[in-house]
Protein backbone atom coordinates (compact mmCIF):
# COMPACT_ATOMS: atom_id res chain seq x y z
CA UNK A 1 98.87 -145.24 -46.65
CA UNK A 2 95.09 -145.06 -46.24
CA UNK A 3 95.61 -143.74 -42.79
CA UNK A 4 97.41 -140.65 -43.44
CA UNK A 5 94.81 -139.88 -46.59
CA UNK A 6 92.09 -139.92 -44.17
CA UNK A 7 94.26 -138.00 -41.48
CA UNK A 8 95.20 -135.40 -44.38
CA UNK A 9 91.68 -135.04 -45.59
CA UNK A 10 89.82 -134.86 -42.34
CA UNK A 11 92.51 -131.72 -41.54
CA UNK A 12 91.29 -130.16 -44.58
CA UNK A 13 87.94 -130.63 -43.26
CA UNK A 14 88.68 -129.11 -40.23
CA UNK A 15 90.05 -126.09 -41.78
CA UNK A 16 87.60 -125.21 -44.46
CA UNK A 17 84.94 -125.36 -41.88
CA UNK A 18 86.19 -122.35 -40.52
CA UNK A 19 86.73 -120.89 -43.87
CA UNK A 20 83.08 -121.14 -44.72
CA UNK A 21 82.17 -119.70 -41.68
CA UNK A 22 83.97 -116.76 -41.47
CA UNK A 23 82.81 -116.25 -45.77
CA UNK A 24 79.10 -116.78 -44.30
CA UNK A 25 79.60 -114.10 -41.71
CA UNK A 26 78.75 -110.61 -43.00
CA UNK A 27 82.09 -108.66 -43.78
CA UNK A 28 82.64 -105.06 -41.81
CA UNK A 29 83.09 -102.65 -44.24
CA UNK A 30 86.14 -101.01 -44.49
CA UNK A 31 86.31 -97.40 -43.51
CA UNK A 32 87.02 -95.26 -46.36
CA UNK A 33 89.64 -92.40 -45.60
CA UNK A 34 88.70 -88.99 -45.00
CA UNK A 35 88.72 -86.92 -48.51
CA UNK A 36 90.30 -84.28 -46.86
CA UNK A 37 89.51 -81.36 -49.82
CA UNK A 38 86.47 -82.59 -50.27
CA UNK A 39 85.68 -82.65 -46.97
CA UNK A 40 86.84 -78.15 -46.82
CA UNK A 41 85.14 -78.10 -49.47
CA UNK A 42 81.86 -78.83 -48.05
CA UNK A 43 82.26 -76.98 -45.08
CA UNK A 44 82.93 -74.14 -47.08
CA UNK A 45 80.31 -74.53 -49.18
CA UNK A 46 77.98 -74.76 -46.07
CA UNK A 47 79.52 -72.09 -44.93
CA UNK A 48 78.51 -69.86 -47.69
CA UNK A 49 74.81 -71.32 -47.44
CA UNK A 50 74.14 -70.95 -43.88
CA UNK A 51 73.73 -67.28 -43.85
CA UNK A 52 71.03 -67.69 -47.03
CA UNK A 53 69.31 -70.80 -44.73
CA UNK A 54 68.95 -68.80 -41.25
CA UNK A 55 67.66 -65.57 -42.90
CA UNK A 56 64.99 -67.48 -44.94
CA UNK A 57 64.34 -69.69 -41.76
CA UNK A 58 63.86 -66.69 -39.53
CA UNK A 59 62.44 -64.08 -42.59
CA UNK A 60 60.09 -65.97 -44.21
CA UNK A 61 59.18 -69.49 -42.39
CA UNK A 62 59.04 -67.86 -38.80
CA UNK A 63 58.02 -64.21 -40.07
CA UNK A 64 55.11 -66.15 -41.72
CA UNK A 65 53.83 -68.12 -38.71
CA UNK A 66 53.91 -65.21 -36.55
CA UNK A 67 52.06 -62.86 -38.84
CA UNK A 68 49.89 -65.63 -39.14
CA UNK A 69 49.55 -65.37 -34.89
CA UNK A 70 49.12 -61.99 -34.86
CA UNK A 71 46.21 -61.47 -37.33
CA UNK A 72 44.32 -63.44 -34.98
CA UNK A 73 44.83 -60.84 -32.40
CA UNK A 74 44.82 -56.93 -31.86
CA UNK A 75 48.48 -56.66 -31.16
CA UNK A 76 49.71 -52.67 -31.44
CA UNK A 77 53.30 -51.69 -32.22
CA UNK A 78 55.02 -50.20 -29.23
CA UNK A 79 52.24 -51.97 -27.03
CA UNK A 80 53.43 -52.52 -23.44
CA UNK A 81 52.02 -55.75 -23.33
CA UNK A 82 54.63 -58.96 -24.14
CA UNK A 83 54.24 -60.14 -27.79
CA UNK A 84 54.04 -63.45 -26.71
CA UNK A 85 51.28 -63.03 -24.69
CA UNK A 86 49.58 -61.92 -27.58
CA UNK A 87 50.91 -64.57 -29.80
CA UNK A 88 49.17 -67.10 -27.55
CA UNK A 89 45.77 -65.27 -26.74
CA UNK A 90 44.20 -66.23 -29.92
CA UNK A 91 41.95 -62.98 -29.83
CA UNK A 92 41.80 -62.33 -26.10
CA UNK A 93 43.34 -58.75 -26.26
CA UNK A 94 41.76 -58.06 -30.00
CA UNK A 95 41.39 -54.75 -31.14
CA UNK A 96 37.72 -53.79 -30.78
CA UNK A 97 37.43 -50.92 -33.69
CA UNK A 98 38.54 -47.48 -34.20
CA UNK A 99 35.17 -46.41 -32.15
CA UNK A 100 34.62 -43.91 -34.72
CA UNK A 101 31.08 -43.18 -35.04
CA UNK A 102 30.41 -43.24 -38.79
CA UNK A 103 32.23 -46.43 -38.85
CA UNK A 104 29.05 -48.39 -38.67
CA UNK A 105 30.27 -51.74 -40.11
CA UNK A 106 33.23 -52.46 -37.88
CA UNK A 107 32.72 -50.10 -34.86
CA UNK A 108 32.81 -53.29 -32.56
CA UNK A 109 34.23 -56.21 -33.82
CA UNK A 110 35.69 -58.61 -31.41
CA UNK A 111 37.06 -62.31 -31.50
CA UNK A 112 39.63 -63.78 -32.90
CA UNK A 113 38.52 -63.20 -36.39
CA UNK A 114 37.94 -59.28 -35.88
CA UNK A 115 40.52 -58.32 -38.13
CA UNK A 116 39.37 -60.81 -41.51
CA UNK A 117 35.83 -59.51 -41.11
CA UNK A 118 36.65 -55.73 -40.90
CA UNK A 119 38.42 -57.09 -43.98
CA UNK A 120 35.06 -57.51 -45.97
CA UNK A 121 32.98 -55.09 -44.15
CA UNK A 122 34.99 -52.17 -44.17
CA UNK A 123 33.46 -49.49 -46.68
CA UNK A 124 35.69 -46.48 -48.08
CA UNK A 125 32.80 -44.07 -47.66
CA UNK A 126 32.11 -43.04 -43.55
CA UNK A 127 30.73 -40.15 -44.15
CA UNK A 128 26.91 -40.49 -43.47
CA UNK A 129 25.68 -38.23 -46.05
CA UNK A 130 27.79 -40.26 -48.87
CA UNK A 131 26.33 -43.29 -47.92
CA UNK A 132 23.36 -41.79 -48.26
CA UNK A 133 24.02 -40.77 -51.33
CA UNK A 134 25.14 -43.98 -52.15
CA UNK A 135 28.52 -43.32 -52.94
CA UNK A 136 29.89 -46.43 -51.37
CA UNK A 137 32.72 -49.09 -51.76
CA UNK A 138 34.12 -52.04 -50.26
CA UNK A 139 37.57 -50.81 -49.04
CA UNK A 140 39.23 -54.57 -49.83
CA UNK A 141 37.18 -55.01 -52.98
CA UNK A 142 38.22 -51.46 -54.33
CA UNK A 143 41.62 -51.47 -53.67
CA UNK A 144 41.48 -55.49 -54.91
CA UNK A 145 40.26 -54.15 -57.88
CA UNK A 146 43.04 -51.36 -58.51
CA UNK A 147 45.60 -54.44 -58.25
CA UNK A 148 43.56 -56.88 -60.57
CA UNK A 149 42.98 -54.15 -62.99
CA UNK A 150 46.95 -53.95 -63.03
CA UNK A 151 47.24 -57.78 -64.23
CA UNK A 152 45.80 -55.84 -67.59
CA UNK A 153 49.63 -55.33 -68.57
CA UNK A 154 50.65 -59.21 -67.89
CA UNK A 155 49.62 -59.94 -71.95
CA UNK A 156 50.14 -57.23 -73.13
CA UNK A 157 54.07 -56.87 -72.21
CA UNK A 158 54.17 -60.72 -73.01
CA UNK A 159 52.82 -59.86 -76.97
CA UNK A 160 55.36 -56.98 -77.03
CA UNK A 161 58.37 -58.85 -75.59
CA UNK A 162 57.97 -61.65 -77.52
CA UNK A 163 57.53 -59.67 -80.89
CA UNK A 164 60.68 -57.85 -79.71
CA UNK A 165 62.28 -60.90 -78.77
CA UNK A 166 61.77 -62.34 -82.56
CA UNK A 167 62.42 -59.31 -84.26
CA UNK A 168 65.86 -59.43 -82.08
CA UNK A 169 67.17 -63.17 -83.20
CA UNK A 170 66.88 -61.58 -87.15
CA UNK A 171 69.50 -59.84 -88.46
CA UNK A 172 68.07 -56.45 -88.68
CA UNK A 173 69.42 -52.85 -89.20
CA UNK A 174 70.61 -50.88 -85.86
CA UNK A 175 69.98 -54.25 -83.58
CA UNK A 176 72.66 -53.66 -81.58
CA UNK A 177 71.51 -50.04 -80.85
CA UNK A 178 68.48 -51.54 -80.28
CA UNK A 179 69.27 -53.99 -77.79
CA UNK A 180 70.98 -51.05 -75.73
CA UNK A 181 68.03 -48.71 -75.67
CA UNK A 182 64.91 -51.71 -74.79
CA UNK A 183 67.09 -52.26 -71.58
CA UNK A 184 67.41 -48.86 -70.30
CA UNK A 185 64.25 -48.53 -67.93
CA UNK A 186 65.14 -51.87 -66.47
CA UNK A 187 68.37 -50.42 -64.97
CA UNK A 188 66.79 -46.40 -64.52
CA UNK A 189 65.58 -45.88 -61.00
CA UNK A 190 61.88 -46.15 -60.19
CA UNK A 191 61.85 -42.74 -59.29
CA UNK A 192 63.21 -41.11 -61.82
CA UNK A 193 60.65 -43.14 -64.31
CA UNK A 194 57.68 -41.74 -62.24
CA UNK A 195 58.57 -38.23 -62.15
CA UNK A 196 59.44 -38.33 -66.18
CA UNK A 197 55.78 -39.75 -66.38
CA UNK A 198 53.92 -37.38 -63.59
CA UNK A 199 55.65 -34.57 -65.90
CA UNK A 200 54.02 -36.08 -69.29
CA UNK A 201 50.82 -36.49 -67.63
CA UNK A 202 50.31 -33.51 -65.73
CA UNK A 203 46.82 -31.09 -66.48
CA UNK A 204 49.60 -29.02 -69.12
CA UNK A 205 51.58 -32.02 -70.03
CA UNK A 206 52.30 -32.96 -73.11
CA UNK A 207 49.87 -36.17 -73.43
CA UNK A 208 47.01 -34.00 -72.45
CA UNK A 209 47.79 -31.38 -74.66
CA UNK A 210 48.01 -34.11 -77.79
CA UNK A 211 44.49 -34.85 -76.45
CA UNK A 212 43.35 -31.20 -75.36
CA UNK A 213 42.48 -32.67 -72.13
CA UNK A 214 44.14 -29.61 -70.23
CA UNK A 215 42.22 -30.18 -67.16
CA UNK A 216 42.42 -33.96 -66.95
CA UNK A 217 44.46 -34.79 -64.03
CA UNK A 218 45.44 -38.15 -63.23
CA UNK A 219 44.94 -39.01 -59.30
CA UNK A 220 43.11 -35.93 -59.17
CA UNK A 221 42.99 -34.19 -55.86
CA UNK A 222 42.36 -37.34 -54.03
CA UNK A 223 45.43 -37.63 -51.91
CA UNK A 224 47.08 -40.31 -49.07
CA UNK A 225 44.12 -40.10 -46.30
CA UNK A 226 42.90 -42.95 -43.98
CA UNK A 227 38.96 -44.32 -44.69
CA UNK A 228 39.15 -41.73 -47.96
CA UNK A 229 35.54 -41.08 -48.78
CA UNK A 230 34.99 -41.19 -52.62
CA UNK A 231 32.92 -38.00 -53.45
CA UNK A 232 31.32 -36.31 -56.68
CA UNK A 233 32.81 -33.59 -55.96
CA UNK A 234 36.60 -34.87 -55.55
CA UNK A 235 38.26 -34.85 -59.43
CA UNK A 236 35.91 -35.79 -62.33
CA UNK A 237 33.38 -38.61 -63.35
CA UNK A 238 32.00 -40.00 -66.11
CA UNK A 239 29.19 -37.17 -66.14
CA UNK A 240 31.73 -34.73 -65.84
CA UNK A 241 33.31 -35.76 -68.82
CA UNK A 242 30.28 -36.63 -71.01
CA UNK A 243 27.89 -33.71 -69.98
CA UNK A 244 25.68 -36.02 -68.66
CA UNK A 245 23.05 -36.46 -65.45
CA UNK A 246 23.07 -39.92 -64.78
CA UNK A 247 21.76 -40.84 -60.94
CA UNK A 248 24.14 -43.85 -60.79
CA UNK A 249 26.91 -44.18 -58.14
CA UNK A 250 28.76 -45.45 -61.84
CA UNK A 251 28.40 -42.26 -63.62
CA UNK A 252 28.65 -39.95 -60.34
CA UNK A 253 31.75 -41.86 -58.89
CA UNK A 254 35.27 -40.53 -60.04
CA UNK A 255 36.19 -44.01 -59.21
CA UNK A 256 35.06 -45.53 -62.10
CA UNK A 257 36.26 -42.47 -64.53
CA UNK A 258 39.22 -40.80 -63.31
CA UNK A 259 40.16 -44.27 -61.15
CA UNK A 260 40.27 -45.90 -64.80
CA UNK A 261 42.38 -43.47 -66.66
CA UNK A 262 44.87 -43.01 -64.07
CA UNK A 263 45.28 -47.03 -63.66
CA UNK A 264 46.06 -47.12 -67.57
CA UNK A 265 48.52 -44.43 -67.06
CA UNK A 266 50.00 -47.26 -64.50
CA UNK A 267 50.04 -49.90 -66.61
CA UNK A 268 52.09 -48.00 -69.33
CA UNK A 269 54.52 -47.25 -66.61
CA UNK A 270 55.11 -50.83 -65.62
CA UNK A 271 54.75 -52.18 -69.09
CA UNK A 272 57.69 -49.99 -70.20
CA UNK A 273 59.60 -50.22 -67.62
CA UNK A 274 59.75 -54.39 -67.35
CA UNK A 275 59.80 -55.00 -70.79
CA UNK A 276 63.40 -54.65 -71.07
CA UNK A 277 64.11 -58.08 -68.64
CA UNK A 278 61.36 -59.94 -70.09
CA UNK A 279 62.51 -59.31 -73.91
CA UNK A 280 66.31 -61.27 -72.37
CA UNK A 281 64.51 -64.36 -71.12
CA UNK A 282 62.40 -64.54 -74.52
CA UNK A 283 65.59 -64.26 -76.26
CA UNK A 284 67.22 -66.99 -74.29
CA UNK A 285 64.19 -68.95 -74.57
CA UNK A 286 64.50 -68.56 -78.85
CA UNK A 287 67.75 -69.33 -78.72
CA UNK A 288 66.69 -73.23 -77.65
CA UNK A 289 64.32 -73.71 -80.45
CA UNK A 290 65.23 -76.55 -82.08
CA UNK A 291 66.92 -75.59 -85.73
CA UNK A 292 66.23 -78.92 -87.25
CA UNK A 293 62.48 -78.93 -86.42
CA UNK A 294 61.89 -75.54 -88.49
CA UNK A 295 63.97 -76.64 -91.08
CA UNK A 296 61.61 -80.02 -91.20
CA UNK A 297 58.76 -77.07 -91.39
CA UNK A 298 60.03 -75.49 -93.69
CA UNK A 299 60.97 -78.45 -96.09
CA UNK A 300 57.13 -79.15 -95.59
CA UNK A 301 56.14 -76.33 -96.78
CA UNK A 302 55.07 -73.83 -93.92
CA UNK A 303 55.31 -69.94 -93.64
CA UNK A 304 56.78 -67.75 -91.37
CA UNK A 305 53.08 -67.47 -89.14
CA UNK A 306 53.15 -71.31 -89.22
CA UNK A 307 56.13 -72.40 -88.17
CA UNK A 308 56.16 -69.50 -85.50
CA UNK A 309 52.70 -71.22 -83.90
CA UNK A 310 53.83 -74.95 -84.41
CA UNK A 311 57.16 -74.46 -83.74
CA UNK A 312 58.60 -71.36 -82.04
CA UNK A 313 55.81 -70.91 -79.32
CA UNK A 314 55.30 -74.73 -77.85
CA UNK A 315 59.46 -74.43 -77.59
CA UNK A 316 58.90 -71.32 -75.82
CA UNK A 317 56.26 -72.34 -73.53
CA UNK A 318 58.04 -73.34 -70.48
CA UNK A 319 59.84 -69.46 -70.47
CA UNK A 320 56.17 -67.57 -71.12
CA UNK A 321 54.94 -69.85 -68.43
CA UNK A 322 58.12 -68.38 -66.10
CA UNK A 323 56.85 -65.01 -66.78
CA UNK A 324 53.34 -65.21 -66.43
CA UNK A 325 53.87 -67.39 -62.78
CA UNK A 326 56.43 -64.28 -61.67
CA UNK A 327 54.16 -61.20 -63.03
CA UNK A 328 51.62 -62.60 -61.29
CA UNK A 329 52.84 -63.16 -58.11
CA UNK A 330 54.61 -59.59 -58.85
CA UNK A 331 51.40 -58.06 -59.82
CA UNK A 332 49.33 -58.87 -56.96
CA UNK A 333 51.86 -56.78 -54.84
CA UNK A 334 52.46 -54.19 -57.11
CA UNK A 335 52.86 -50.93 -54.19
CA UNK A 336 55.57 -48.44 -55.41
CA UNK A 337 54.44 -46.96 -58.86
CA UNK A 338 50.75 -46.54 -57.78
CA UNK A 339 52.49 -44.55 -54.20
CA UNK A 340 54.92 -42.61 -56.36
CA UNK A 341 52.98 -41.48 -59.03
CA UNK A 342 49.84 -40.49 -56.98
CA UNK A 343 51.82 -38.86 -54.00
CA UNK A 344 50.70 -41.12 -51.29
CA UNK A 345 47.58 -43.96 -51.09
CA UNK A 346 44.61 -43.24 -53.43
CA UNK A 347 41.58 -45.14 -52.92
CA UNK A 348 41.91 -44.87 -57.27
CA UNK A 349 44.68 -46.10 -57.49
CA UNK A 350 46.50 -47.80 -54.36
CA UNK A 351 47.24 -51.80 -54.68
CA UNK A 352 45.82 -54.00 -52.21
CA UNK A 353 48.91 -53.44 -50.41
CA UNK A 354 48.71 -50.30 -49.37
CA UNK A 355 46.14 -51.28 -46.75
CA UNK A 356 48.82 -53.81 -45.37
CA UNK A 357 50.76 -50.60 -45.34
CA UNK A 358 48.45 -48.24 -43.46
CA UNK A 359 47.34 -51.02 -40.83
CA UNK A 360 50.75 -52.38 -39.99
CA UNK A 361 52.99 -49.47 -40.50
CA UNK A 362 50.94 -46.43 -40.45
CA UNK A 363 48.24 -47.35 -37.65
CA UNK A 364 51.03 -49.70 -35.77
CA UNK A 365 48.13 -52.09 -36.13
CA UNK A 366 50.05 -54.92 -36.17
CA UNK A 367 47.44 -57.62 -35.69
CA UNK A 368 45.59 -55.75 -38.96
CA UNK A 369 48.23 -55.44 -41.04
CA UNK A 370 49.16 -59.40 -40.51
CA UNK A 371 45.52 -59.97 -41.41
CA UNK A 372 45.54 -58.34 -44.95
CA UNK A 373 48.46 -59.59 -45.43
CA UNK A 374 47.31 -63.24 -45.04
CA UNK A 375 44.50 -63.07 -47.14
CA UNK A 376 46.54 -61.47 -49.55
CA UNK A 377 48.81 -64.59 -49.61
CA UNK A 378 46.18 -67.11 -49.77
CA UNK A 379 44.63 -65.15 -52.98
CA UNK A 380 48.54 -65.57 -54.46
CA UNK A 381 48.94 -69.22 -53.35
CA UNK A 382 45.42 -70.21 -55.10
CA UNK A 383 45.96 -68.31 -58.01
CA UNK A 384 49.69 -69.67 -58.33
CA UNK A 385 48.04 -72.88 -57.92
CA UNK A 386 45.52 -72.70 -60.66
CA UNK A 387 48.17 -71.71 -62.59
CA UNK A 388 50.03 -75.45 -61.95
CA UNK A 389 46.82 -77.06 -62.92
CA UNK A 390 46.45 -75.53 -66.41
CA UNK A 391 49.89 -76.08 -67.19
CA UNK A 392 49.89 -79.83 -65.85
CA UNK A 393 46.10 -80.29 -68.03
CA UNK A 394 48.77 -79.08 -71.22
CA UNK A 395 50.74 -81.20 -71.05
CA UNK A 396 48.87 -83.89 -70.44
């Protein structure tokens, strides 16, 4: 009897041995089946996305290094020689200067970084006798200026959209016509805008005649010319306007008058026109206040103002924050209303990139044009940046 219990047991031994092993042993895992819908369904799905992935690849991440090559050299559209070879020359075949012989600055710039210091020494006055006369500019730093001066209408349509937006989400008389007409410029052509305002602001337009300014014209004579010289005697200065003598280049220089007024005429224009898409995402942004937190206010005892500065706006700070990120990026390469409205590039009024513009397209400078064009987006990615770092100092 004890025999076959020790027989019997040491089998069991012997067979849970085995057991354990094969439970220590790490387990395969099974293979799942192939989803076969979900599995079209991602195909499709890449499908759709691979068109939107090359074309920002090649567009945008490739576009960008290259332009970033070719500022560093003097590469000419239509040049015989490969573009590679010029991607890879890092300023061996630079262009030297337009050998012109008031350009005094820039006449012969060479190296690799030709084209960024023609950037800062470039003047819009090569005449000698206006230099003279000291009726000079930095090219960059006046058209810089034009597109800096146009970051003026930033607040101002953020104040007016969001006092439309709030006057919107009450329950006022005609709203609904309302909300039909403050959209209308956003869908009217460009074009058609400019020409409505070169008609209101003409020498015998209706604005001037309000004003009896009947020979105020804004742009002036000063039309699309390469290295425009800026001259007293080219549209009207502060002198001209005040009766005055002053010897400064500031009271001489249209650009600093006429320049001024015609910008503001600018700003209107693109202040009217983008309200109408701003005013939606103010709306939107309204619509997520929180209900019970002004209701709190109110039980408190706060007014209207109060609860609209305590309440409303830190709600309503991640959408201004939106809009003030995009109009700036926007503003910095504002091009077509300044073109339009002034008939071509105006050293008064022309954005920064209208020199991209004449370099690249015009001159089929293609090595200058990718210059200005990188220091253009270096001045967007800093100020974009600065723009992170006061919003991450808020909230912290």
């Amino acid at each position: 009897m004890e025999e076959n219990i020790t027989a019997v047991a040491g089998e069991a031994a012997g067979t849970a041995e085995p057991a354990i092993a094969e439970q220590a042993l790490p387990q395969k895992k099974k293979r799942k089946p192939i989803n076969q819908q979900k599995l079209q369904d991602n195909i499709w799905g890449w499908a759709f996305c691979l068109p939107l992935i090359i074309g920002t690849v090649w567009f945008v991440y490739i576009a960008f290094v290259m332009a970033l090559l070719l500022s560093f050299t003097g590469y000419r559209t239509g040049s015989t020689t490969p573009l590679l070879e010029y991607l890879f020359s890092m300023g061996e075949h630079l262009y030297t200067g337009y050998n012109d012989p008031n350009t005094l600055e820039i006449e012969k710039i060479g190296g690799a970084f030709g084209w960024y210091a023609q950037i800062f020494l470039q003047t819009t006055a090569t005449d000698a006798s206006l230099r003279a006369d000291g009726i000079v500019l930095n090219e960059m730093g006046a058209y810089m200026f034009n597109t800096v001066f146009y970051l003026i209408g930033i607040p101002i349509g953020m104040v007016l959209s969001v006092f439309f937006a709030v006057c919107m989400s009450r329950d006022i008389k005609g709203g609904n016509v309302f909300r039909v007409l403050y959209y209308l410029p956003c869908v009217a052509s460009t074009v058609a805008i400019v020409y409505t305002f070169k008609i209101m602001f003409k020498p015998q337009g209706v604005i001037n005649s309000l004003f009896g300014l009947t020979n105020v014209e804004i742009g002036g004579s000063i039309g699309g010319f390469k290295w425009l010289p800026i001259a007293p005697d080219i549209g009207y200065s502060w002198n001209d306007l005040t009766g005055g003598t002053g010897g400064s280049a500031f009271m001489r220089d249209p650009f600093w008058c006429q320049g001024i007024f015609s910008k503001l005429v600018i700003i209107t224009l693109s202040v009217w026109k983008g309200l109408g898409g701003t005013i939606i995402l103010y709306v939107a942004g309204l619509s997520g206040v929180n209900a019970a937190t002004k209701e709190a206010a109110q039980i408190d005892g706060a007014n209207g103002w109060q609860i609209f500065w305590k309440v409303t706006m830190p709600d309503l700070y991640p959408v201004i924050f939106y809009n003030v990120v995009t109009a700036v990026i926007g503003g910095m390469q504002i091009y077509m209303e300044p073109e339009l409205l002034m008939g071509g590039e105006n050293v008064l009024t022309s954005g920064y990139v209208s020199l991209i513009y004449r370099y690249g397209i015009t001159d089929k400078n293609a090595g200058g044009g990718a210059a200005y064009g990188m220091f253009l987006a270096v001045i967007i990615f800093a100020l974009t940046l600065f723009q992170f770092w006061l919003d991450s100092r808020n909230k912290d």
